[in-house]
C-alpha atoms as a PDB file:
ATOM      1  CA  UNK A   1      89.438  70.878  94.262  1.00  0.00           C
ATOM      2  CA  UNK A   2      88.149  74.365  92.931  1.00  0.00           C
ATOM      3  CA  UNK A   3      86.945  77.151  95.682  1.00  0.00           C
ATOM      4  CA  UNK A   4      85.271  80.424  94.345  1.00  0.00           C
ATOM      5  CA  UNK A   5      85.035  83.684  96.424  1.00  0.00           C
ATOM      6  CA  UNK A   6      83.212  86.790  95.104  1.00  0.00           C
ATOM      7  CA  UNK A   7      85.784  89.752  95.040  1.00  0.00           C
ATOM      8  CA  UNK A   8      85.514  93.298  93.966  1.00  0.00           C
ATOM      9  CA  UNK A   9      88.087  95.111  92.349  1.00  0.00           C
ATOM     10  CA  UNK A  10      88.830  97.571  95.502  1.00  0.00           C
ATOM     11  CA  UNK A  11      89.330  94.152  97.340  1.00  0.00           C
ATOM     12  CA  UNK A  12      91.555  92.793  94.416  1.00  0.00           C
ATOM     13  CA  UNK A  13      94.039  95.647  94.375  1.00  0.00           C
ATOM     14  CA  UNK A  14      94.410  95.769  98.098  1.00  0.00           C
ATOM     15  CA  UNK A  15      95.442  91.984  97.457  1.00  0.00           C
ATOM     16  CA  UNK A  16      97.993  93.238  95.396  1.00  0.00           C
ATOM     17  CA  UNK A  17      98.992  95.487  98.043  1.00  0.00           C
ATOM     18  CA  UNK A  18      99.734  93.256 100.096  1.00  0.00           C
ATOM     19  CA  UNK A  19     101.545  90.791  98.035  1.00  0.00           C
ATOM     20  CA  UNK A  20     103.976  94.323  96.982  1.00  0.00           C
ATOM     21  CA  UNK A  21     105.456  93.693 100.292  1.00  0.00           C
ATOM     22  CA  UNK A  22     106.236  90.101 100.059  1.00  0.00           C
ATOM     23  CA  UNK A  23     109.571  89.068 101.087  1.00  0.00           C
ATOM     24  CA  UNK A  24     111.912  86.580 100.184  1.00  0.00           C
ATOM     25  CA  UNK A  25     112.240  83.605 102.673  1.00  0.00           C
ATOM     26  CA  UNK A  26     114.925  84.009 105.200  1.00  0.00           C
ATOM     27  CA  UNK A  27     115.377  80.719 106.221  1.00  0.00           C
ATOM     28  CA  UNK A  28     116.214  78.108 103.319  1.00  0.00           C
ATOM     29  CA  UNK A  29     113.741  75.485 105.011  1.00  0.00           C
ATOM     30  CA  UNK A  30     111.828  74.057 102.323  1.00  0.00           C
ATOM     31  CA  UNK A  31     108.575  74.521 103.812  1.00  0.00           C
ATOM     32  CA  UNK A  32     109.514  78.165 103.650  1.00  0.00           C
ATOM     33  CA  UNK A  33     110.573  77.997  99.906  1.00  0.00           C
ATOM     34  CA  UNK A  34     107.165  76.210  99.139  1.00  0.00           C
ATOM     35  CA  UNK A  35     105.197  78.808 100.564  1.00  0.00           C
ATOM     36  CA  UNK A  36     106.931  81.349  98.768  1.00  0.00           C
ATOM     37  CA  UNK A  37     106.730  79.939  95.645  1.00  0.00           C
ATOM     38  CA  UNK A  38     103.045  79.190  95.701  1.00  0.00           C
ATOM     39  CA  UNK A  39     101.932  82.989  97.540  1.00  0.00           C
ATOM     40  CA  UNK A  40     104.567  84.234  94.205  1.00  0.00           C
ATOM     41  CA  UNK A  41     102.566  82.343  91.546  1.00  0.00           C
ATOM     42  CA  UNK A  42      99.544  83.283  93.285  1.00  0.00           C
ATOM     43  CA  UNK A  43     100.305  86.820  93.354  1.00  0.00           C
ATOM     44  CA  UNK A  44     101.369  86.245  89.039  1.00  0.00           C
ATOM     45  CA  UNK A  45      97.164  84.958  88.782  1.00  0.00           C
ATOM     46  CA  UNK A  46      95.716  87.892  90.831  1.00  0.00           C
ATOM     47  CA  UNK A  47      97.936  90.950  88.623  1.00  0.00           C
ATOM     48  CA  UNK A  48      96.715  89.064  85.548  1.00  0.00           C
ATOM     49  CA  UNK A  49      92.996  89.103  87.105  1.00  0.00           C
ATOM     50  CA  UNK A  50      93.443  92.908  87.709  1.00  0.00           C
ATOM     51  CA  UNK A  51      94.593  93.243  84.089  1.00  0.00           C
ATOM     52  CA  UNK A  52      91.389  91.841  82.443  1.00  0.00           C
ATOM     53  CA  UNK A  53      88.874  93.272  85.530  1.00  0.00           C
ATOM     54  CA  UNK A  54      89.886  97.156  84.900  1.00  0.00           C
ATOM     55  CA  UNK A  55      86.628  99.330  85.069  1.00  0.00           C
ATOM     56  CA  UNK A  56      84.498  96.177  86.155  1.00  0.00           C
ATOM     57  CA  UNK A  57      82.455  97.644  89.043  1.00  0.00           C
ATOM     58  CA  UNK A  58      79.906  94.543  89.958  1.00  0.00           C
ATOM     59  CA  UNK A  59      81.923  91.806  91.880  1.00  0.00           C
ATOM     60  CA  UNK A  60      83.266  88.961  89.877  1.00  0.00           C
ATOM     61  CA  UNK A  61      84.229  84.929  90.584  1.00  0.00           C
ATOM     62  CA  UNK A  62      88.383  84.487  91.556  1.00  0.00           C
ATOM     63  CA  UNK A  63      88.731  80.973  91.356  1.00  0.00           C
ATOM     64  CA  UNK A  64      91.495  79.057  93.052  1.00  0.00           C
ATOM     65  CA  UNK A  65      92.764  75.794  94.245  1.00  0.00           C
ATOM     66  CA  UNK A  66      92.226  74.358  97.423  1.00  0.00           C
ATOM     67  CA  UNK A  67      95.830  74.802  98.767  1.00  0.00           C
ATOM     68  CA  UNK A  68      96.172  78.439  97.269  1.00  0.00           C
ATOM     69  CA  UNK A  69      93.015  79.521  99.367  1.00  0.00           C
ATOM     70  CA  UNK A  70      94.683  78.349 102.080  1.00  0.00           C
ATOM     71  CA  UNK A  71      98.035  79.957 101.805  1.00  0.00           C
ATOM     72  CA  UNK A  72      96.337  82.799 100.615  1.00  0.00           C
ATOM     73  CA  UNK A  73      94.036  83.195 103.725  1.00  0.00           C
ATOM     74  CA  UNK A  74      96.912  82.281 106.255  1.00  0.00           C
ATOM     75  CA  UNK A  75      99.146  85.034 104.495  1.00  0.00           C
ATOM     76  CA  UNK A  76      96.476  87.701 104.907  1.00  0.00           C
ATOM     77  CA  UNK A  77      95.881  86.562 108.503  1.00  0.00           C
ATOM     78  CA  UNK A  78      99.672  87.648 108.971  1.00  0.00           C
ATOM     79  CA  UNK A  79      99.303  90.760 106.990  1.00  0.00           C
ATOM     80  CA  UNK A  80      96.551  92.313 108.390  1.00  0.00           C
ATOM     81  CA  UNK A  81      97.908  93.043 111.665  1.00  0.00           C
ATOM     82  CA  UNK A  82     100.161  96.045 110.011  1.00  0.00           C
ATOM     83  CA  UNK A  83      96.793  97.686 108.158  1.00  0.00           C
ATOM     84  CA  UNK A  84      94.945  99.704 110.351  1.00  0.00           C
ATOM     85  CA  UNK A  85      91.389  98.928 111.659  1.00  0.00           C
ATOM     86  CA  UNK A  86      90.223 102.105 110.452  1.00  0.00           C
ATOM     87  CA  UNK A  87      90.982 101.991 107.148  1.00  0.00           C
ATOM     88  CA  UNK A  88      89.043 100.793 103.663  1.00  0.00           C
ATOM     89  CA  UNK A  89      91.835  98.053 103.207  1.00  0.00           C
ATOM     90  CA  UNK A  90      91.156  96.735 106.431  1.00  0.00           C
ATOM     91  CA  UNK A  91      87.424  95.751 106.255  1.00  0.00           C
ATOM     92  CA  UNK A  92      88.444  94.591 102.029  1.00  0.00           C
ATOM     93  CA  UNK A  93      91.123  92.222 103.799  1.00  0.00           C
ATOM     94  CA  UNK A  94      88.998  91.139 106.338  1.00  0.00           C
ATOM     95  CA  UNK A  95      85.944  90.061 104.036  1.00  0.00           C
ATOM     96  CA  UNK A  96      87.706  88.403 102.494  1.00  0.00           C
ATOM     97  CA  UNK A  97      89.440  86.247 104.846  1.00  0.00           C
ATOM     98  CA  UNK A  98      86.053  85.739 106.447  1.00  0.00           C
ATOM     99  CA  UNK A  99      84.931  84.131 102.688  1.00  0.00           C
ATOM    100  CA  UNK A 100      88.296  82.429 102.260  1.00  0.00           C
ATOM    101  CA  UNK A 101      87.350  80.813 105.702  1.00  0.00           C
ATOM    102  CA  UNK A 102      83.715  79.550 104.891  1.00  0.00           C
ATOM    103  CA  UNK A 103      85.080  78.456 101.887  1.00  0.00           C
ATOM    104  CA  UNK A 104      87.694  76.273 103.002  1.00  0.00           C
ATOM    105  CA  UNK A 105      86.077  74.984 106.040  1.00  0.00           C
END
């Protein structure tokens, strides 16, 4: 199962921000190596997306599968606490989470 959220390329680098940051799992749990590995390969799709979107100004489709949208929105829900409410990046991060959310609910 497919989900589709509209995304501008402001929001799409600030993904990318986020992702910069990533750490390795601590623990060797494999629920922890899992979500690694999928938020990793995830993070491989959105630099290619940025690739082939540079200078695209009108919002364009980022299509992924049901379980990335998930880990993608619960990882986001963890980063966001350490951008500041102030900022561009925040309301980019936020919107979409919020679309992440409709989507998978």
């Amino acid at each position: 199962m497919n989900i589709e959220i509209k995304i501008s390329f402001t929001q799409l680098t600030y993904l990318n921000d986020c992702f910069a940051e990533m750490e390795t799992p601590i623990s060797s749990e494999r629920v922890s190596r899992i979500s690694y590995n999928i938020l990793f390969n995830l993070h491989k799709k959105l630099l290619k997306k940025t690739i082939n979107k540079i200078g695209v100004k009108d919002k364009f489709k980022l299509s992924l599968e049901y379980y990335e949208g998930h880990f993608l929105e619960q990882y986001l829900l963890h980063k966001i606490e350490y951008v500041s409410k102030y900022e561009l990046a925040y309301h980019s991060i936020q919107s979409v989470i919020n679309d992440l959310n409709q989507k998978l609910a």
